[in-house]
PDB file of N, CA and C in Angstrom:
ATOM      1  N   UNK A   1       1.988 -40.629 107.691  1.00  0.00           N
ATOM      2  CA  UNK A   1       2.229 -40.467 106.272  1.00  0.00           C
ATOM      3  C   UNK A   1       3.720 -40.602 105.956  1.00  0.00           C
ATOM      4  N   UNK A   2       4.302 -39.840 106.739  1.00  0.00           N
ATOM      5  CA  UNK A   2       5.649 -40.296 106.312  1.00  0.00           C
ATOM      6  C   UNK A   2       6.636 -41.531 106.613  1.00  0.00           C
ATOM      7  N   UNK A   3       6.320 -42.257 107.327  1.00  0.00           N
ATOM      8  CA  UNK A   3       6.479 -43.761 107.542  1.00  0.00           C
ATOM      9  C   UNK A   3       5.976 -44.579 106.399  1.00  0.00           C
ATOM     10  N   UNK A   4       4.777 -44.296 105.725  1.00  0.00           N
ATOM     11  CA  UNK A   4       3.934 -44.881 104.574  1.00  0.00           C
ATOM     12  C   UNK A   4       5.494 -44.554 103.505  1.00  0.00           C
ATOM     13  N   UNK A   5       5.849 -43.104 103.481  1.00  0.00           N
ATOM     14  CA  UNK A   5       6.435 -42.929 102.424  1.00  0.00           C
ATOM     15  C   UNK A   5       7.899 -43.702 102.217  1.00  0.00           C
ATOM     16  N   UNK A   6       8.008 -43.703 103.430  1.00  0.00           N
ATOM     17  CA  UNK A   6       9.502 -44.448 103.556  1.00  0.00           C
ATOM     18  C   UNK A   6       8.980 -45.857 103.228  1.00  0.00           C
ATOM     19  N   UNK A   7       8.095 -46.299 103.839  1.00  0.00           N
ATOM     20  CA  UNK A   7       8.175 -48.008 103.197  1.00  0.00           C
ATOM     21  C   UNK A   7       7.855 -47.990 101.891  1.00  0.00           C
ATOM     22  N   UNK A   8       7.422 -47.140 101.416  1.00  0.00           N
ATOM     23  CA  UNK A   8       7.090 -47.111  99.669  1.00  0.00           C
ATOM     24  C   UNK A   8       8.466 -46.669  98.797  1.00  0.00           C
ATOM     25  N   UNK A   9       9.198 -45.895  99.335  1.00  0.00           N
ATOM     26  CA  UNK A   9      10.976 -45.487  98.811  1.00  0.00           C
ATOM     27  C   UNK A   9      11.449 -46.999  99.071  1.00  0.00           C
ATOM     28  N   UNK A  10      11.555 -47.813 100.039  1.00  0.00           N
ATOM     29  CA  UNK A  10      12.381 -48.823 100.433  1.00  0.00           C
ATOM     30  C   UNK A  10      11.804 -49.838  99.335  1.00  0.00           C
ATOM     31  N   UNK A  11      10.628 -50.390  99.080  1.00  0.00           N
ATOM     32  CA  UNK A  11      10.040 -51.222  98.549  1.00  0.00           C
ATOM     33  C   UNK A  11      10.976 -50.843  96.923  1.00  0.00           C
ATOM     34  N   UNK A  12      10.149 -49.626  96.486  1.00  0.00           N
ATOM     35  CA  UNK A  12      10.482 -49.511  95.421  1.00  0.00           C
ATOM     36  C   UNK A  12      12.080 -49.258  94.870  1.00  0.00           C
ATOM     37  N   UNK A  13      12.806 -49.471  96.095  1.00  0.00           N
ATOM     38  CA  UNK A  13      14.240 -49.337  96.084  1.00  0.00           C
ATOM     39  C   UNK A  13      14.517 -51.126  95.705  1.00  0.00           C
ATOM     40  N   UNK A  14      13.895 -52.156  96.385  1.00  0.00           N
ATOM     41  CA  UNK A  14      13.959 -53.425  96.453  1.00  0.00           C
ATOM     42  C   UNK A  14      13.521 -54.105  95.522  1.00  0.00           C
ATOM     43  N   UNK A  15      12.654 -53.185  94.605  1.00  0.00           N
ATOM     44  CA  UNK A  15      12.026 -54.026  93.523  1.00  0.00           C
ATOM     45  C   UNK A  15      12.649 -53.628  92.362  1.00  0.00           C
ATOM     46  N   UNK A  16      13.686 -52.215  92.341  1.00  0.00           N
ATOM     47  CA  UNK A  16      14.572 -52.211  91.394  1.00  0.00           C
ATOM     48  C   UNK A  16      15.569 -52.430  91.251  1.00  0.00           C
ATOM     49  N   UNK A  17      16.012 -53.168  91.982  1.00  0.00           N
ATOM     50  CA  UNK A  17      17.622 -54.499  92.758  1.00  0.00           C
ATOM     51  C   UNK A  17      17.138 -55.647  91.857  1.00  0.00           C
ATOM     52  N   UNK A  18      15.466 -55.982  92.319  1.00  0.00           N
ATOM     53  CA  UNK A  18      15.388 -57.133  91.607  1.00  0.00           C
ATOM     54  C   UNK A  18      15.026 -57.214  90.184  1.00  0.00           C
ATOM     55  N   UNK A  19      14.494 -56.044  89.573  1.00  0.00           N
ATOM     56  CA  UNK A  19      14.212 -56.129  88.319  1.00  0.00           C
ATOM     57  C   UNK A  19      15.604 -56.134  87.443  1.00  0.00           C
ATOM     58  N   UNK A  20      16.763 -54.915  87.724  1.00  0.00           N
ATOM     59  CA  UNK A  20      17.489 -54.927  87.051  1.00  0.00           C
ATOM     60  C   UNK A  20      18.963 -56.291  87.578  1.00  0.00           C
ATOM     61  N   UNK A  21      19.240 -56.774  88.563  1.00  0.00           N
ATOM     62  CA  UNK A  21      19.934 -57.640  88.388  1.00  0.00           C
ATOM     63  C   UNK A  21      20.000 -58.781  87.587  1.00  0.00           C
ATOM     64  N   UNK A  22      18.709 -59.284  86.677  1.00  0.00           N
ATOM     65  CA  UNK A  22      19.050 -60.548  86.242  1.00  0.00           C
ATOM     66  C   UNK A  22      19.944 -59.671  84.400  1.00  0.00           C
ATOM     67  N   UNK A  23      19.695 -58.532  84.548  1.00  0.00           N
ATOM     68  CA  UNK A  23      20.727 -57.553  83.318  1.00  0.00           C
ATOM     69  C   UNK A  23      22.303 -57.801  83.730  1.00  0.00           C
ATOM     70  N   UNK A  24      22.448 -57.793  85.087  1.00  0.00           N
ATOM     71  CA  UNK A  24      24.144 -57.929  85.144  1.00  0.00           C
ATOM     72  C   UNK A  24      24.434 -59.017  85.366  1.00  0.00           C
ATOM     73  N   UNK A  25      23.778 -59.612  85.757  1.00  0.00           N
ATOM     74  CA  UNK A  25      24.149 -61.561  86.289  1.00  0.00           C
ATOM     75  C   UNK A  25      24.135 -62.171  84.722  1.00  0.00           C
ATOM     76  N   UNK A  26      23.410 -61.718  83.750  1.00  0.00           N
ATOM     77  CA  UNK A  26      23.538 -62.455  82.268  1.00  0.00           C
ATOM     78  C   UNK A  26      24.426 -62.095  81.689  1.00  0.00           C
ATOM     79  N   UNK A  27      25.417 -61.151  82.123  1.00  0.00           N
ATOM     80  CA  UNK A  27      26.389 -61.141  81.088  1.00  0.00           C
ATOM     81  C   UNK A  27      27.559 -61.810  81.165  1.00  0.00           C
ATOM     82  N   UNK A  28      28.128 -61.959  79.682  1.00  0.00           N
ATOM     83  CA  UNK A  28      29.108 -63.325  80.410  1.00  0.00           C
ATOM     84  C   UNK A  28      30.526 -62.442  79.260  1.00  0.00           C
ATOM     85  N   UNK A  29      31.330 -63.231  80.250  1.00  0.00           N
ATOM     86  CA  UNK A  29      32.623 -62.401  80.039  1.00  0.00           C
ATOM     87  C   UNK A  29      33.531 -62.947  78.434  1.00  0.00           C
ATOM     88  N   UNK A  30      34.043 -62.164  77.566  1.00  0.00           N
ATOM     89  CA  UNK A  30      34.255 -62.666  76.791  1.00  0.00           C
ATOM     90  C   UNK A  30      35.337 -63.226  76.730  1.00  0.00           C
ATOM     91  N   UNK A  31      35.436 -64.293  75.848  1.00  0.00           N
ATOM     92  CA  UNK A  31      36.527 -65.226  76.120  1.00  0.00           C
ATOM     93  C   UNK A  31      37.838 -65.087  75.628  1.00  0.00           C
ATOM     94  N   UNK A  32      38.939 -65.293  76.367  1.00  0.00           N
ATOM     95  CA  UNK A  32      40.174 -64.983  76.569  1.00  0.00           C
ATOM     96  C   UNK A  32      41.359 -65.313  75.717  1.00  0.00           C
ATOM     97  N   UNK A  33      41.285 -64.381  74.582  1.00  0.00           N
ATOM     98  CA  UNK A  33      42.369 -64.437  73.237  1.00  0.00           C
ATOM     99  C   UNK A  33      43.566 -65.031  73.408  1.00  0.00           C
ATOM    100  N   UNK A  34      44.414 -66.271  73.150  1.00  0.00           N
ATOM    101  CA  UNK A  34      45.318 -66.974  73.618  1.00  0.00           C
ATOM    102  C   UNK A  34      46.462 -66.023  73.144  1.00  0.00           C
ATOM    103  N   UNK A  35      46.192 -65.430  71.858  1.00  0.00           N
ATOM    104  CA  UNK A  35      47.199 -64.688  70.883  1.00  0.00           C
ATOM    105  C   UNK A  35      47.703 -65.565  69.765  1.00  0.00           C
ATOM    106  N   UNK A  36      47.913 -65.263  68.799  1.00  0.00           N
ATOM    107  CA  UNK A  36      48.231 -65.528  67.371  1.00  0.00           C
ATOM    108  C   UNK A  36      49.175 -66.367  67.082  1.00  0.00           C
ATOM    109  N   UNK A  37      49.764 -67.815  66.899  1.00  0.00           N
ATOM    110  CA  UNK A  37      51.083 -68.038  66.573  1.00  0.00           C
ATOM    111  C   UNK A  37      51.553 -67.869  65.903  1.00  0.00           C
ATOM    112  N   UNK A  38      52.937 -67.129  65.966  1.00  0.00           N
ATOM    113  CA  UNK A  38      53.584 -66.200  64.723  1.00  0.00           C
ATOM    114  C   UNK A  38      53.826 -67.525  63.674  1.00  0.00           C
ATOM    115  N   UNK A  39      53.985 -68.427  63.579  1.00  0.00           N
ATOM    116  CA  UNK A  39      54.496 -69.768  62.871  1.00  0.00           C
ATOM    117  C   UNK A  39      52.959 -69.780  61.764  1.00  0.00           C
ATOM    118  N   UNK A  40      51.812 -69.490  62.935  1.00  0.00           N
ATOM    119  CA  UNK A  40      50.787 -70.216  62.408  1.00  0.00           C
ATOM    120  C   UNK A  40      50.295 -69.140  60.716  1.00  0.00           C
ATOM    121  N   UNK A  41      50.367 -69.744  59.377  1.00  0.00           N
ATOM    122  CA  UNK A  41      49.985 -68.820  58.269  1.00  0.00           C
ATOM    123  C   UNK A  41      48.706 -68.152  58.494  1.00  0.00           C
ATOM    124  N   UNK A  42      47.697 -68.667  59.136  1.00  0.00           N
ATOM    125  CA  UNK A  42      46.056 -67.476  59.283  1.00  0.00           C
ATOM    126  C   UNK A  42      46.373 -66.493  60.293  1.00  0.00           C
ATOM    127  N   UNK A  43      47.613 -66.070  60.509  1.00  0.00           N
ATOM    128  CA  UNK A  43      47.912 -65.290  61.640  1.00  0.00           C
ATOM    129  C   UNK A  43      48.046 -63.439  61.283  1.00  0.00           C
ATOM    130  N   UNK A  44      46.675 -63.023  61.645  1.00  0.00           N
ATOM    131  CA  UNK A  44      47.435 -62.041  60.184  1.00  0.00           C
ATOM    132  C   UNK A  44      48.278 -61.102  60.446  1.00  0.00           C
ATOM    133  N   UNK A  45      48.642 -60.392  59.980  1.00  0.00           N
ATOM    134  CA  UNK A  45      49.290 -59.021  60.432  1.00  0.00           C
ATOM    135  C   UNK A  45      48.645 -57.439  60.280  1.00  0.00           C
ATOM    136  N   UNK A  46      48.453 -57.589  61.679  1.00  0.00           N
ATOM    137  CA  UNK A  46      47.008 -56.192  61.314  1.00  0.00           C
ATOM    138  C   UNK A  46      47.891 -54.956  62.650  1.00  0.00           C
ATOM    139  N   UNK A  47      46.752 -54.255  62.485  1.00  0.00           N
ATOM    140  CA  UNK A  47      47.130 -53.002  63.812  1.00  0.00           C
ATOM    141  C   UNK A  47      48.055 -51.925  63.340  1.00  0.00           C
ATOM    142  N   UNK A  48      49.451 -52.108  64.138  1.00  0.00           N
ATOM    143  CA  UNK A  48      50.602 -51.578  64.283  1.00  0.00           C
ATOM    144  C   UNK A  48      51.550 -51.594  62.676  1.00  0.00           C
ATOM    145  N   UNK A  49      51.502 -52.794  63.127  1.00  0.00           N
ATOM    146  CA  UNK A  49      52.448 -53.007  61.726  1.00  0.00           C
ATOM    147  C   UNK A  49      52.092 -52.390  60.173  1.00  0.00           C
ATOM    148  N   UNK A  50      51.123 -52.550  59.934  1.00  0.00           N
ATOM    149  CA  UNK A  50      50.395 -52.310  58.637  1.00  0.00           C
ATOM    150  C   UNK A  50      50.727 -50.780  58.963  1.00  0.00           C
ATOM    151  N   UNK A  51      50.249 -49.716  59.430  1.00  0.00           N
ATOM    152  CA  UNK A  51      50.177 -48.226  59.769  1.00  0.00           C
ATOM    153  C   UNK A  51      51.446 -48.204  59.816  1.00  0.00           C
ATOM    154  N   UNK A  52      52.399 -48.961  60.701  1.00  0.00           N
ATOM    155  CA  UNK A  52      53.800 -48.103  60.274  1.00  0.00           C
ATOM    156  C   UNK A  52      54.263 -48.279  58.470  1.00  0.00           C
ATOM    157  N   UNK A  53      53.594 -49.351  58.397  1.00  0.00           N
ATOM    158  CA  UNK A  53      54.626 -49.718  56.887  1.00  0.00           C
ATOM    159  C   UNK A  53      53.666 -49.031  55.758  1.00  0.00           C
ATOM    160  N   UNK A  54      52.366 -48.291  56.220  1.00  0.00           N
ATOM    161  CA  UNK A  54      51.952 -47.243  55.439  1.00  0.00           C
ATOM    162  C   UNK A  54      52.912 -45.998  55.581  1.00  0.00           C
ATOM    163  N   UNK A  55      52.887 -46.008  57.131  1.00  0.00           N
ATOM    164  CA  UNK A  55      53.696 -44.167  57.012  1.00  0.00           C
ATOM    165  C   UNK A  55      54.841 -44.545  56.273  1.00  0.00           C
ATOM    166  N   UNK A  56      55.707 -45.354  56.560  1.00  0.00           N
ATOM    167  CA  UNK A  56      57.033 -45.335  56.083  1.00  0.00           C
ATOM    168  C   UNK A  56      57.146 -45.435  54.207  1.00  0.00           C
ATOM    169  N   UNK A  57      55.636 -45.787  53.765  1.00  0.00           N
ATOM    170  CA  UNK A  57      55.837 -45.317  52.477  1.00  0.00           C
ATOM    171  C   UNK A  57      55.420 -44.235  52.025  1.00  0.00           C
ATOM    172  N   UNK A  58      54.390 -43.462  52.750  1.00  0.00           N
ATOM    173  CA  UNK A  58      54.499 -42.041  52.835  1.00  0.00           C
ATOM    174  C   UNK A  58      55.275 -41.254  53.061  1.00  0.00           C
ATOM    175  N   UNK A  59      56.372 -41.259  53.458  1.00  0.00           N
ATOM    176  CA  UNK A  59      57.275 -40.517  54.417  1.00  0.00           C
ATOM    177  C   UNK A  59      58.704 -41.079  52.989  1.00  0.00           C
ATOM    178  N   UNK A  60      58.617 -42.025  52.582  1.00  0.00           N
ATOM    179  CA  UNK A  60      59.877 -42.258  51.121  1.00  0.00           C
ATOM    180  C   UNK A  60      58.869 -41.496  50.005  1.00  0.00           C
ATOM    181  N   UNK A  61      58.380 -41.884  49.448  1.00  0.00           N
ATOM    182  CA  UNK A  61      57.271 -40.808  48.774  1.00  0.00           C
ATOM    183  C   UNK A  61      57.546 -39.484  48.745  1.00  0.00           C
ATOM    184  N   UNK A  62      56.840 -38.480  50.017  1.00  0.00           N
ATOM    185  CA  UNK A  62      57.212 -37.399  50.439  1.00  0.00           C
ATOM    186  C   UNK A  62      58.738 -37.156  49.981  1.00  0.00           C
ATOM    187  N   UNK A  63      59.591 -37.916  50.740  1.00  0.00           N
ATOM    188  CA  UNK A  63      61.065 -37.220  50.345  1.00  0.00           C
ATOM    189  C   UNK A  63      61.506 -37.825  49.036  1.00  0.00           C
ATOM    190  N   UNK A  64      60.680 -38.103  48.146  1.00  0.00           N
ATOM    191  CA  UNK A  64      61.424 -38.740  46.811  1.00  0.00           C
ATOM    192  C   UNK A  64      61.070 -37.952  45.952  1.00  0.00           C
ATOM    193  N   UNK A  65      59.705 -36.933  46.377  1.00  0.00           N
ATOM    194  CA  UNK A  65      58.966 -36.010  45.847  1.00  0.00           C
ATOM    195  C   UNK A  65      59.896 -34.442  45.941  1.00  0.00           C
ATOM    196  N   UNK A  66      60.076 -34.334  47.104  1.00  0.00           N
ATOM    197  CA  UNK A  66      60.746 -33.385  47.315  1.00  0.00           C
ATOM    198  C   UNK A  66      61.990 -33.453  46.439  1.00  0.00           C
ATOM    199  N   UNK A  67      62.861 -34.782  46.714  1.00  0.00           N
ATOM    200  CA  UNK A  67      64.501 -34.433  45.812  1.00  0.00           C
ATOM    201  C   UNK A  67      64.108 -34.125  44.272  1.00  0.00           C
ATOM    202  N   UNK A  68      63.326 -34.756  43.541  1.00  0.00           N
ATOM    203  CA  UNK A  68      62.666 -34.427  42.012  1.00  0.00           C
ATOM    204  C   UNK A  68      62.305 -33.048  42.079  1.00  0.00           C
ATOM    205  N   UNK A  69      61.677 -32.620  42.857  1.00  0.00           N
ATOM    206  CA  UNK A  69      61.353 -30.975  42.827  1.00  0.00           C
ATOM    207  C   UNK A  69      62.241 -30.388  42.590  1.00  0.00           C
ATOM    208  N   UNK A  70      63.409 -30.702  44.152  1.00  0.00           N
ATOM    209  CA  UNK A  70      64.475 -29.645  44.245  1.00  0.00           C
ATOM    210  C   UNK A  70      65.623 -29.632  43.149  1.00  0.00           C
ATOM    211  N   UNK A  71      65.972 -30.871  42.265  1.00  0.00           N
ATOM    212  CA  UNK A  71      66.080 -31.830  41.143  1.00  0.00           C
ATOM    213  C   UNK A  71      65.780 -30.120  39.778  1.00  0.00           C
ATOM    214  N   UNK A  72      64.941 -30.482  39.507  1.00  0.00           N
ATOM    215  CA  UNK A  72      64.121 -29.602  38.445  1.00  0.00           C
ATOM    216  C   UNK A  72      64.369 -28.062  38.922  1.00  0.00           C
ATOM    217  N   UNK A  73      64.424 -27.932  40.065  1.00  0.00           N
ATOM    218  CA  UNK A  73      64.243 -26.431  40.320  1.00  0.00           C
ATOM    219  C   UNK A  73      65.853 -25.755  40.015  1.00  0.00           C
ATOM    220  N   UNK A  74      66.803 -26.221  40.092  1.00  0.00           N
ATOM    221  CA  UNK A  74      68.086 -26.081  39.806  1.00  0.00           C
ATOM    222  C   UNK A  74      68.262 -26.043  38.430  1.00  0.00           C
ATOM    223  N   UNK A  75      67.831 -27.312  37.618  1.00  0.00           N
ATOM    224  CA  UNK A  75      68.188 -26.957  36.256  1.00  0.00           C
ATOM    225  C   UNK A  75      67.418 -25.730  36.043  1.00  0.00           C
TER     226      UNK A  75
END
């Protein structure tokens, strides 16, 4: 019986190698972003840039807010 069981673990070890490999052999790698030419106009400007040049108008804002406060609070 336990020889039975081992060839039935091994089998069913072998038949789930083969069921699930044709899942990793189909995937295909995605293709390789050359990067943007800064020259080129559809090039956009996303990510980094945009978020800093939000904070940095948050952050003039904020302190333009503050001097008007402190502004008023004196008179």
């Amino acid at each position: 019986m336990n020889r039975f069981r081992k060839y039935m673990m091994t089998f069913g070890v072998v038949i789930m190698i083969i069921l699930l490999n044709p899942t990793t052999m189909n995937g295909q790698a995605p293709p390789i972003d050359p990067g943007c030419d800064p020259l080129d106009p559809a090039c956009p400007i996303d990510g980094g840039i945009s978020l800093l040049i939000a904070a940095g108008i948050g952050v003039g804002a904020k302190k333009a807010y503050d001097l008007k406060k402190k502004e008023t609070k004196k008179i």
